[in-house]
Protein backbone atom coordinates (compact mmCIF):
# COMPACT_ATOMS: atom_id res chain seq x y z
CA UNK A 1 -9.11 0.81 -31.88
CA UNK A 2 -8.22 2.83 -28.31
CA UNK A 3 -10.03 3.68 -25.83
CA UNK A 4 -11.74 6.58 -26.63
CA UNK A 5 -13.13 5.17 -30.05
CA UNK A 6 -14.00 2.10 -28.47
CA UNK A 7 -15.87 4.13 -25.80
CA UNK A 8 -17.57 6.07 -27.93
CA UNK A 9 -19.30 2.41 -29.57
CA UNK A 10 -20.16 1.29 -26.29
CA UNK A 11 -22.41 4.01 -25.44
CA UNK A 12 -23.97 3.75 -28.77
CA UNK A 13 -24.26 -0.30 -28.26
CA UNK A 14 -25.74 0.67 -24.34
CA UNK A 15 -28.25 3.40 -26.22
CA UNK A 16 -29.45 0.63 -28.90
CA UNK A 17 -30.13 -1.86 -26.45
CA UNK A 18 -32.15 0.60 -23.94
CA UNK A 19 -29.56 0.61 -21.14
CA UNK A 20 -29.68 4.58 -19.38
CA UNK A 21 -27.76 3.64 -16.66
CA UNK A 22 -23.49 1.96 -17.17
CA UNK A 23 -20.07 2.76 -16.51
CA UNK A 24 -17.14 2.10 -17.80
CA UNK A 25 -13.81 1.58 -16.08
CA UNK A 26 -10.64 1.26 -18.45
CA UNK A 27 -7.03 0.19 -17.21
CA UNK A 28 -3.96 0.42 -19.26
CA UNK A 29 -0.57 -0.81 -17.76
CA UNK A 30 3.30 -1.44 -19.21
CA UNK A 31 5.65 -2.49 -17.38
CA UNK A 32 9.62 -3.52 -17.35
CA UNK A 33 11.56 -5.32 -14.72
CA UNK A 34 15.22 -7.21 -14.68
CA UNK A 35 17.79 -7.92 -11.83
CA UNK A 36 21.68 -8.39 -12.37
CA UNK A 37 23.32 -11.39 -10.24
CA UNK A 38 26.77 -11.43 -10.27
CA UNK A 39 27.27 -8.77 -12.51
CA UNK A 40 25.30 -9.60 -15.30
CA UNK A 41 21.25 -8.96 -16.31
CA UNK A 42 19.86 -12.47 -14.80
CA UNK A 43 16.12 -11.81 -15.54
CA UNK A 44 14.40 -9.14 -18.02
CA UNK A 45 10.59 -9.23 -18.03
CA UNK A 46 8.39 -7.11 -19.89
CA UNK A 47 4.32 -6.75 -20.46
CA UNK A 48 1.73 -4.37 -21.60
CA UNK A 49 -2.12 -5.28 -20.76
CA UNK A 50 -5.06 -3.26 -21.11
CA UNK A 51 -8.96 -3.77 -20.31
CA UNK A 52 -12.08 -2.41 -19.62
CA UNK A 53 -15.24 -3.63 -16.97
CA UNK A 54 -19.07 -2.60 -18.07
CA UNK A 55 -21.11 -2.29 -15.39
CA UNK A 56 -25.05 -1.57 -16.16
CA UNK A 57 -28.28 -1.68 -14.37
CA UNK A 58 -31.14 -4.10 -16.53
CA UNK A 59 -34.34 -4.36 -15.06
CA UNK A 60 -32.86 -2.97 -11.81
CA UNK A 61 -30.30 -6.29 -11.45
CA UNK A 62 -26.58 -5.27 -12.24
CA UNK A 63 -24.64 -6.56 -14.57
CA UNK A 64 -21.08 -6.78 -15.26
CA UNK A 65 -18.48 -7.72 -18.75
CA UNK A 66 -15.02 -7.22 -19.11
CA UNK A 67 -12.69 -7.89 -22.16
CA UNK A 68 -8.93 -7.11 -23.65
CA UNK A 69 -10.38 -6.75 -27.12
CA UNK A 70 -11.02 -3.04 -28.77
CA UNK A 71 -13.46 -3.20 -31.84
CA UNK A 72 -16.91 -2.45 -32.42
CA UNK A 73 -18.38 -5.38 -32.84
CA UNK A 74 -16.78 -6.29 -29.66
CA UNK A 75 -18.32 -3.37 -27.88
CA UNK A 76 -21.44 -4.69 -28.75
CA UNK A 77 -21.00 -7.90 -27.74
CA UNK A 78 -19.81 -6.22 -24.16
CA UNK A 79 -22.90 -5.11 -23.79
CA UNK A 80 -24.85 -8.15 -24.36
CA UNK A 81 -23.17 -9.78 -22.16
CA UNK A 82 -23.04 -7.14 -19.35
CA UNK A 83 -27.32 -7.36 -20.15
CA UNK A 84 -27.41 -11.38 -19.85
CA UNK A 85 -25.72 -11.48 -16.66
CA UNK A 86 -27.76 -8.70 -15.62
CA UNK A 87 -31.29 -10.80 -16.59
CA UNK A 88 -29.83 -13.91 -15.10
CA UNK A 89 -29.28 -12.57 -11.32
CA UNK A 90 -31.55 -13.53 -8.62
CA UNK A 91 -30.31 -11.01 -6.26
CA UNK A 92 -30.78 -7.50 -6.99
CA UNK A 93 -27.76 -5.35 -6.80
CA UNK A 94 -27.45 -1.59 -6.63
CA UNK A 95 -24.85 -0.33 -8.93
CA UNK A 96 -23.84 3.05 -7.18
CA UNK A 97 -22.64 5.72 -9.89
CA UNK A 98 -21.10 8.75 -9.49
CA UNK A 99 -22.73 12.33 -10.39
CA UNK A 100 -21.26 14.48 -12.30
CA UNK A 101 -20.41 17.87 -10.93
CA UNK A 102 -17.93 16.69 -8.08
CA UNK A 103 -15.08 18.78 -7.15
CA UNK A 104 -11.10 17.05 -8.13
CA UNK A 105 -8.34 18.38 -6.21
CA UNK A 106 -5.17 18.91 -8.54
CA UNK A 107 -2.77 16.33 -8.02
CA UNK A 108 1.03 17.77 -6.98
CA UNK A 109 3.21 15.01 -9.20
CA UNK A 110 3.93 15.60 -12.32
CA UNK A 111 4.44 11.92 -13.84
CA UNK A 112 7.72 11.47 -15.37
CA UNK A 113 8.47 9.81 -18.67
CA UNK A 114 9.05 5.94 -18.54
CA UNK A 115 13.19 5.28 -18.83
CA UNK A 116 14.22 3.29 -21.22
CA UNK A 117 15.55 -0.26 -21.27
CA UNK A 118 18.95 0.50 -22.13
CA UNK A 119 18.70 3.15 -19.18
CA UNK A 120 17.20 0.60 -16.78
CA UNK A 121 20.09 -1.78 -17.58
CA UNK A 122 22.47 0.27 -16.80
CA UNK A 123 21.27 1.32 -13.69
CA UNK A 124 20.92 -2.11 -12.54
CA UNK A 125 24.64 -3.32 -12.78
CA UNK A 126 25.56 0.43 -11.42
CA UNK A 127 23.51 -0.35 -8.49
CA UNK A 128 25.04 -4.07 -8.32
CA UNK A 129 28.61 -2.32 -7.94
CA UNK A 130 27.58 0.35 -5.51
CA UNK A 131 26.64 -2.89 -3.86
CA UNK A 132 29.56 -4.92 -3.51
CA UNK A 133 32.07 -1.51 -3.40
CA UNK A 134 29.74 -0.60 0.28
CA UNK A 135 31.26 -3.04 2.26
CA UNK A 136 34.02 -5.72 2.13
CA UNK A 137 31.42 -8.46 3.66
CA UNK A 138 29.07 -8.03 0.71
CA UNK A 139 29.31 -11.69 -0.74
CA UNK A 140 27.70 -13.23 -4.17
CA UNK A 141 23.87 -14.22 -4.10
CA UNK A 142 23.19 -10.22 -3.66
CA UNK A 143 21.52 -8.83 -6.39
CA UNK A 144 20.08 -5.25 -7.89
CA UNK A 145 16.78 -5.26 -9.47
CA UNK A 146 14.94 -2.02 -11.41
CA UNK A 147 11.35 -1.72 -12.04
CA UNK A 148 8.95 0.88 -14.58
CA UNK A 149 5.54 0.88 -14.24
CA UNK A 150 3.15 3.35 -16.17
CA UNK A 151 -0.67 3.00 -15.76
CA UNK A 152 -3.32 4.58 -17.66
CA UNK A 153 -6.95 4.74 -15.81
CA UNK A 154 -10.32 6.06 -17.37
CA UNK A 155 -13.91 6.31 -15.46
CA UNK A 156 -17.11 7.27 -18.15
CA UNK A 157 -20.56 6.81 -16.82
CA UNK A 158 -23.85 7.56 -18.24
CA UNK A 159 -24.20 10.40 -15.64
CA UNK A 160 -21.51 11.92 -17.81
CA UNK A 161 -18.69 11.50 -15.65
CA UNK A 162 -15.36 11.53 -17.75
CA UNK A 163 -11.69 11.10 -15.71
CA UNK A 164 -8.45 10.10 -16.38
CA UNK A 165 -5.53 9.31 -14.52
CA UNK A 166 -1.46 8.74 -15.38
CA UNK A 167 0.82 7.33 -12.81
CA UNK A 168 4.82 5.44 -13.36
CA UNK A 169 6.75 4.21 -10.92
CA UNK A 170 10.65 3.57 -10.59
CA UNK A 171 11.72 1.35 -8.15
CA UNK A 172 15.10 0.38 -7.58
CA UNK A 173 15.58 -2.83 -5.22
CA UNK A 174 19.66 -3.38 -3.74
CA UNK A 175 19.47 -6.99 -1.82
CA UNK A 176 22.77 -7.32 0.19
CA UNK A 177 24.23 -10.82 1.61
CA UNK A 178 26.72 -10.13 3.64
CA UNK A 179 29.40 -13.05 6.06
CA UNK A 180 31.07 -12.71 8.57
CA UNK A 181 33.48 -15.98 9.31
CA UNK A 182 30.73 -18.49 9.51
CA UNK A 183 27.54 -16.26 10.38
CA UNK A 184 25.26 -14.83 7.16
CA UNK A 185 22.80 -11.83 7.25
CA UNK A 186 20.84 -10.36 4.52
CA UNK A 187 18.81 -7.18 4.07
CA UNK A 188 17.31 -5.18 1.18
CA UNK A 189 16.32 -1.44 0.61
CA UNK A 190 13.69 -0.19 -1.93
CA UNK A 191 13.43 3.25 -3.43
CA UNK A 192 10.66 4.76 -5.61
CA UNK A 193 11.55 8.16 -7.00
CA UNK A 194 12.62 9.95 -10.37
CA UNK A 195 14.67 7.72 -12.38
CA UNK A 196 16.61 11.78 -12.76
CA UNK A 197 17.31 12.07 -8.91
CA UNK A 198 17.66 8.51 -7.66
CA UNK A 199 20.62 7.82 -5.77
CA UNK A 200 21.98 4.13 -6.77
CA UNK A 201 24.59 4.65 -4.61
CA UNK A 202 23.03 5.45 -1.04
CA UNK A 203 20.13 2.37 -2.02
CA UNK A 204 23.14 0.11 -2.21
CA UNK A 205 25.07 1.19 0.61
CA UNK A 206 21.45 1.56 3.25
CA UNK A 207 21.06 -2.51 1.80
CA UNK A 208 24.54 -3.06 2.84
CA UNK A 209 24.55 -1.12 6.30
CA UNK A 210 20.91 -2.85 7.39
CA UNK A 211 22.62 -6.54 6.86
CA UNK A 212 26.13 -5.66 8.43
CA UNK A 213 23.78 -4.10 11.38
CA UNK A 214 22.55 -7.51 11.96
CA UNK A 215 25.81 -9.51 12.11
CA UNK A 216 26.81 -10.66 15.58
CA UNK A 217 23.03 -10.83 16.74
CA UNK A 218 22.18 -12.54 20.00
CA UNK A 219 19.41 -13.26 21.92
CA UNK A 220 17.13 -11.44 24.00
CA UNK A 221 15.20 -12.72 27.30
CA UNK A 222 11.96 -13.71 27.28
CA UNK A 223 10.21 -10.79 29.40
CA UNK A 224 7.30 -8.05 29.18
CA UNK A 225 9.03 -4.36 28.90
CA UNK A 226 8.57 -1.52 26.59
CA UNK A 227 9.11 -1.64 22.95
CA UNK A 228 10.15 0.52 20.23
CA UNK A 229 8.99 -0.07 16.88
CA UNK A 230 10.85 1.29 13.76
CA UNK A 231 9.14 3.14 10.93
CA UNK A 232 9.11 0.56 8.94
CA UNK A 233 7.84 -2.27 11.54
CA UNK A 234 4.68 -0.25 12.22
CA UNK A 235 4.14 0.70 8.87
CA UNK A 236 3.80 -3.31 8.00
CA UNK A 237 1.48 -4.00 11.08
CA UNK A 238 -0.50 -0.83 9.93
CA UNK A 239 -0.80 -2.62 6.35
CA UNK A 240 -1.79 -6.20 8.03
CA UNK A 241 -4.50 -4.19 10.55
CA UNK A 242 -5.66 -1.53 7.79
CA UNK A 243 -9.03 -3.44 7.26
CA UNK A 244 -10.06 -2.88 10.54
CA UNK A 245 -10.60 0.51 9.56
CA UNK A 246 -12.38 -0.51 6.32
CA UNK A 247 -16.67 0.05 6.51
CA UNK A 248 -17.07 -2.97 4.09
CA UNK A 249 -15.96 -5.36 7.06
CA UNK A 250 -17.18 -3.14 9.89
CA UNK A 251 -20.56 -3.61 8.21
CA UNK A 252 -19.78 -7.40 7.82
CA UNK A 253 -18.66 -7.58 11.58
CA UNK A 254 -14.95 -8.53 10.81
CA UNK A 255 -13.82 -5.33 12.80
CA UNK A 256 -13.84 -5.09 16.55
CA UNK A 257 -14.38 -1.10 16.09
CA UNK A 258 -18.21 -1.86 15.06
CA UNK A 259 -20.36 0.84 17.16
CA UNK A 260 -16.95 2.87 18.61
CA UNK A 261 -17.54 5.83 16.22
CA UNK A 262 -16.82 8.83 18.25
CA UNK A 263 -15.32 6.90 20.89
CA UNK A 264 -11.79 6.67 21.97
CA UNK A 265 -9.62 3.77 20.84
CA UNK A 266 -6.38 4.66 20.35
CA UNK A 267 -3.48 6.67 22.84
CA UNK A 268 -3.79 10.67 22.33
CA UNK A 269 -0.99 10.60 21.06
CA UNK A 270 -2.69 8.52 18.08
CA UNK A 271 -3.76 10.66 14.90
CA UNK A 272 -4.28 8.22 12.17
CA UNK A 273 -4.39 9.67 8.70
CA UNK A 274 -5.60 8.56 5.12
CA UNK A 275 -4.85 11.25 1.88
CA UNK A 276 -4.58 10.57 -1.70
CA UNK A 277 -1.84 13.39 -1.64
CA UNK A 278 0.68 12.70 -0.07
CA UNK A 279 3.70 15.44 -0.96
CA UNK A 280 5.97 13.87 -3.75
CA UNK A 281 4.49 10.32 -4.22
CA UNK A 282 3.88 8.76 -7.75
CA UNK A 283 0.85 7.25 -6.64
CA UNK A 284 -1.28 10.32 -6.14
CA UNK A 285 -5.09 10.63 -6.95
CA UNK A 286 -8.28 13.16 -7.49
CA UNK A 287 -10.64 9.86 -7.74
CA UNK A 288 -11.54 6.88 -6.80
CA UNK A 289 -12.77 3.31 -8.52
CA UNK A 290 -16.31 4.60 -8.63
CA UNK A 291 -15.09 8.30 -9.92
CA UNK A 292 -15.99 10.11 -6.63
CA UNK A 293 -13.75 12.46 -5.51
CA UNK A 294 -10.62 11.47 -2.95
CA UNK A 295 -9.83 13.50 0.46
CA UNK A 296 -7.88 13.56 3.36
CA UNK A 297 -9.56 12.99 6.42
CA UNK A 298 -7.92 11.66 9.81
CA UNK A 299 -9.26 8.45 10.64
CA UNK A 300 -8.17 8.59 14.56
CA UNK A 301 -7.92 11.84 16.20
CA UNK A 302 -5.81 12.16 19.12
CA UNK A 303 -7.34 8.67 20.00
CA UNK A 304 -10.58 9.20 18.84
CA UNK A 305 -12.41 7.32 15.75
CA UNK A 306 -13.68 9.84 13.54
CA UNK A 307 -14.60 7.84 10.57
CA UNK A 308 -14.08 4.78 8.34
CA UNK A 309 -13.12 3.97 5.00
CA UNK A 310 -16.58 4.13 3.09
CA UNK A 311 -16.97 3.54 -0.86
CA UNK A 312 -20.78 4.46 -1.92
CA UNK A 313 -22.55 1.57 -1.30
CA UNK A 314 -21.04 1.40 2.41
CA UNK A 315 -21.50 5.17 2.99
CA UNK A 316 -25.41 4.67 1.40
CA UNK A 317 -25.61 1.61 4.10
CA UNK A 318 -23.91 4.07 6.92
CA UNK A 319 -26.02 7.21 5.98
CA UNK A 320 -22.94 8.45 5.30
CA UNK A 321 -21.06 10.35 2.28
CA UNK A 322 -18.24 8.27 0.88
CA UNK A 323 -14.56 8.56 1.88
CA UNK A 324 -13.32 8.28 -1.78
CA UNK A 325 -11.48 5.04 -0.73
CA UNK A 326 -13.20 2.72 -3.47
CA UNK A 327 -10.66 0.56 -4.98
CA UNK A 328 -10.56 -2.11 -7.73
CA UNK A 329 -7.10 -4.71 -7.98
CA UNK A 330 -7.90 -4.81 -11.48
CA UNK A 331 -9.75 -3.62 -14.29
CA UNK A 332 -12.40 -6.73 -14.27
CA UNK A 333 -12.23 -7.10 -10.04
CA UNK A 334 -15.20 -6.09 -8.09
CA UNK A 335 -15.42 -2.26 -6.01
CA UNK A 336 -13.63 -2.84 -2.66
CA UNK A 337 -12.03 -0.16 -0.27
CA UNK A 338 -8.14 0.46 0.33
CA UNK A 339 -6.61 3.03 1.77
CA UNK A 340 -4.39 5.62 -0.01
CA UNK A 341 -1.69 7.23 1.82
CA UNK A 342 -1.89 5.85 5.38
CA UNK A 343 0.10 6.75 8.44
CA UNK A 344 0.60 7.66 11.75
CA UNK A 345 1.14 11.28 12.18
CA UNK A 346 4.40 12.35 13.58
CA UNK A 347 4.25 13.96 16.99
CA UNK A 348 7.24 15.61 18.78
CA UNK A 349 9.70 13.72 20.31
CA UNK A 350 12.94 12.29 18.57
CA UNK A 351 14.15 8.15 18.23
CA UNK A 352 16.71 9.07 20.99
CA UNK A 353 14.31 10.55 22.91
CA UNK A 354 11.88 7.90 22.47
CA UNK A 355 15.03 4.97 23.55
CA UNK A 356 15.54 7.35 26.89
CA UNK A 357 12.08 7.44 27.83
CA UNK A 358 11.88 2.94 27.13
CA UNK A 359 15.38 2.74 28.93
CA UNK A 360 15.52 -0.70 29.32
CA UNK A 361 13.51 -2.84 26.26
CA UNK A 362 13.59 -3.70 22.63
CA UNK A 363 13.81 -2.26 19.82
CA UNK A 364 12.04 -4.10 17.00
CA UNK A 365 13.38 -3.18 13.44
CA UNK A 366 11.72 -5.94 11.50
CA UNK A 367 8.43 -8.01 12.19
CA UNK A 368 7.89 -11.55 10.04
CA UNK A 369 5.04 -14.48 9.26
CA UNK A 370 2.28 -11.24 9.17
CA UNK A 371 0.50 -13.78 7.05
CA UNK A 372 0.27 -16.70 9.16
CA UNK A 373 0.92 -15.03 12.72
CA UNK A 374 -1.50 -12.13 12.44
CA UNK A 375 -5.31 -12.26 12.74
CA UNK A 376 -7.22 -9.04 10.85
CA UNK A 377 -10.20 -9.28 12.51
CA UNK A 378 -9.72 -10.12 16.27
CA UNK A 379 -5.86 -8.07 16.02
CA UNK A 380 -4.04 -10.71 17.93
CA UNK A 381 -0.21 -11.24 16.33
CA UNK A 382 2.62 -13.15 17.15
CA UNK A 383 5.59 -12.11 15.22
CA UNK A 384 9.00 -13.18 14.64
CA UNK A 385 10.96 -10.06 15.08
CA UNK A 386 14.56 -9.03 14.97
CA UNK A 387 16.54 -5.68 16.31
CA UNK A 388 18.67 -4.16 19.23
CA UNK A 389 18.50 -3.79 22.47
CA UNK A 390 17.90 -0.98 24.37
CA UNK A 391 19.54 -0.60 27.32
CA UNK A 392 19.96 2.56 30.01
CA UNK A 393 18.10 4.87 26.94
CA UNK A 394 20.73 3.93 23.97
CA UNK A 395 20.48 1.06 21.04
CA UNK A 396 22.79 -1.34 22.26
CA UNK A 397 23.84 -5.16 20.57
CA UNK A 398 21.67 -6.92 17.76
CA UNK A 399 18.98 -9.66 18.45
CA UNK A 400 17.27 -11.90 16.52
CA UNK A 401 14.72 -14.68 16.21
CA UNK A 402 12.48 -13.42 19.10
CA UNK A 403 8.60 -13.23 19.15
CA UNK A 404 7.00 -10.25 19.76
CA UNK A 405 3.09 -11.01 20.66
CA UNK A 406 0.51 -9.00 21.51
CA UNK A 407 -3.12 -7.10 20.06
CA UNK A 408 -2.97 -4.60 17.51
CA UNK A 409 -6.20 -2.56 19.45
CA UNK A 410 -4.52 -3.23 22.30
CA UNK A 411 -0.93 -1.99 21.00
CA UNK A 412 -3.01 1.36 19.82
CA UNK A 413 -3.97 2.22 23.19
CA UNK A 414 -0.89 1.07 25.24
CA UNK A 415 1.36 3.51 22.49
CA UNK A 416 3.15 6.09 25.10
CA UNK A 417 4.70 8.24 22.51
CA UNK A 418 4.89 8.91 18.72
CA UNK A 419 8.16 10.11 16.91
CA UNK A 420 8.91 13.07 14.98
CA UNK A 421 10.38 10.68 12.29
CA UNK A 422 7.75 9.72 9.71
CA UNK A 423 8.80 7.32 6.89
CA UNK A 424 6.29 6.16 4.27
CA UNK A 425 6.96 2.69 3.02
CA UNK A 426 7.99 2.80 -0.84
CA UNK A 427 5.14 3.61 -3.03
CA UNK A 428 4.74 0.29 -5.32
CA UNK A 429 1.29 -0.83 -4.50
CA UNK A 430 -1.69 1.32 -4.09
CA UNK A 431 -1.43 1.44 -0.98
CA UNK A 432 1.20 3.17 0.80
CA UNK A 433 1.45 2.77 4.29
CA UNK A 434 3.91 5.24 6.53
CA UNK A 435 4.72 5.25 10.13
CA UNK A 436 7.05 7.06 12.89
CA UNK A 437 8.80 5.42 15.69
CA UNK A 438 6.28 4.36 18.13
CA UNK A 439 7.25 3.73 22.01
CA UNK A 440 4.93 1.13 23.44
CA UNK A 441 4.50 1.17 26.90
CA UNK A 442 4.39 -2.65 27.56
CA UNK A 443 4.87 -5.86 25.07
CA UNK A 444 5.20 -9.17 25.46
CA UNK A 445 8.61 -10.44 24.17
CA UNK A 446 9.42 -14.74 23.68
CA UNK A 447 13.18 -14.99 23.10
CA UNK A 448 15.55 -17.49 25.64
């Protein structure tokens, strides 16, 4: 039985047993993965899984079932139990549901057709000999891996409500060792685009260029100066900090921006931005986990908070009308809020004009540990970090194994200019976080 038939039984089952007010969220996902080492396929995983949460209102108490079986008499039995776990709540909880009649932007990518195994296999060793043809250093123990993904999700509520949504990803993943005489470096560069217009080749050889970049890395003084942060360094302590932004822990008090609505909290040069469609990613929407229509909105304005993240229950708490950020990890996970397409917007200046104005500092290309040496609620961080110095305006030598430390709130306001050079990290989660260069006016830098 599919979706749609098994649908159609669980709104007779829900009519049957007197239940006016459920939803149904469906999730359908296949995916294929391998990676060559030394020249051969090393690991070949594949998986399909689909599933489907009931949520319902009994009594006024909420209820919620979820199952990986499609029949009728398993529709039924959905129901029930959705109903029993409903009756056996002591807390009442308010199942927000979506009215019909909201207004879907058109998404602007076209999803492409899944490539086939033999195609994904041969991409794979391509990319592994792109690899070791990029640079004479490359050594064994790099490896190519290629991921599919296609995902299938469905919303139907009783407020009749009906959406559907298609997304697949292709990711290609080059992971480049590279020696030097005694000294090792490694580096890796991800790409998510059109199996049809990927570029094995330049993945391989930006893997290979990042690790050579690194060999012959020094140290760098322990001092306070400005900083630099690359695209892709900001964009991971944007990911780590996002939840500050999210109205589910503002309302919980695990944000420090609690109350600063309308104030100023960032630089001016700060304009913080959240859309669902962002030009030419895979991961594009027109709704949310709850079915409620997704925006853009700017989340900072030239250093001012505008908003937060809100799904319905957190907007109905706020007096507010939802962001369209509710999210779900999985079919059967509870409603959360996530960002979509999140970055920094790009202001003016270049990276070399951002090194001239720092003259004499660091530029950090990679941050580490954002598990274990970053706090999301209070924004404190201490980071091991690697990248170049900048000295007299240019990039000069490598360093390495430093410790950048500081406050994320604090880093937002201390941010003296923004680049013209906005990169959005590759779009495998649901979240895709993007960032420019960012000149920092003053960090505080642990090396020897």
């Amino acid at each position: 039985m599919n979706y749609q038939e098994f649908k159609e039984e669980v709104i007779k089952a829900s009519k049957e047993a007197g239940i006016e007010t459920y939803e149904l969220y469906y999730e359908a996902t296949e995916s294929t993965s391998l990676d060559v080492y030394l020249h051969e396929v090393n690991t070949f995983n594949s998986s399909a899984v689909a599933g489907v949460c009931y949520r319902c209102i009994v009594d006024g108490k909420a209820g919620y079932a979820s199952t990986e079986s499609f029949s009728k008499e398993e529709a039924e039995a959905l129901v029930e139990r959705a109903a029993d776990n409903a009756r056996t709540m002591e807390n009442e909880e308010e199942i927000c549901l979506c009215e019909k009649g909201e207004e879907y932007q058109k998404i602007s990518y076209d999803p492409y057709e899944m490539p086939s195994t033999d195609r994904m296999v041969k991409d794979a060793l391509a990319c592994q000999e792109y690899l070791y043809a990029a640079d004479s250093r490359i050594q064994d123990g790099s490896q190519t891996n290629i991921i599919a993904e296609k995902s299938e999700v469905c919303l139907d509520n009783s407020n009749g409500v009906s959406l559907k949504n298609t997304k697949v990803l292709f990711a290609a993943v080059a992971a480049a060792v590279v020696a030097d005489g005694e000294e090792k470096n490694d580096s890796f560069e991800i790409r998510v685009e059109n199996p049809a217009t990927m570029n094995l080749e330049e993945v391989a050889k930006d893997a290979a260029r990042r690790a050579v970049d690194k060999l012959g890395a020094g140290s760098v003084a322990t001092q306070t100066c400005p900083v630099v942060f690359s695209q892709k360094a900001m964009a991971d302590l944007l990911r780590t900090f996002s939840g500050i932004f999210s109205a589910e822990n503002v309302q919980k008090g695990m944000s420090l921006l609690k109350g600063k609505e309308q104030e100023k909290v960032a630089s001016s040069c700060i304009t913080l931005v959240d859309t669902p469609f962002f030009e030419n990613s895979p991961v594009q929407i027109a709704f949310d986990a709850e079915g409620c229509a997704t925006k853009e909105k700017e989340i900072i304005k030239e250093g001012v908070l505008t908003t937060f993240l809100h799904n319905m229950k957190t907007a109905k708490k706020a007096g507010v009308k939802t962001t369209g950020n509710a999210s779900k990890a999985g079919y059967a996970d509870e409603i959360s809020i996530r960002p979509l397409h999140f970055y920094i917007k790009p202001q003016q200046k270049s990276f070399d004009e951002l090194l001239e104005l720092a003259q004499n500092g660091v530029y950090i290309t990679e941050v580490g540990g954002l598990h274990a040496g970053a706090n999301p609620v209070t924004g404190d961080f201490s980071l091991q970090s690697s990248g170049f110095l900048i000295e007299d305006g240019k990039k000069t030598r490598p360093v390495k194994s430093f410790t950048v430390a500081g406050n994320f709130y604090s880093l937002l306001e201390n941010v003296k200019e923004v680049g013209n050079d906005l990169k959005m990290n590759p779009a495998i989660t649901s979240s895709v976080m993007g960032s420019p260069s960012i000149l920092v006016s003053s960090m505080s830098i642990a090396g020897k």
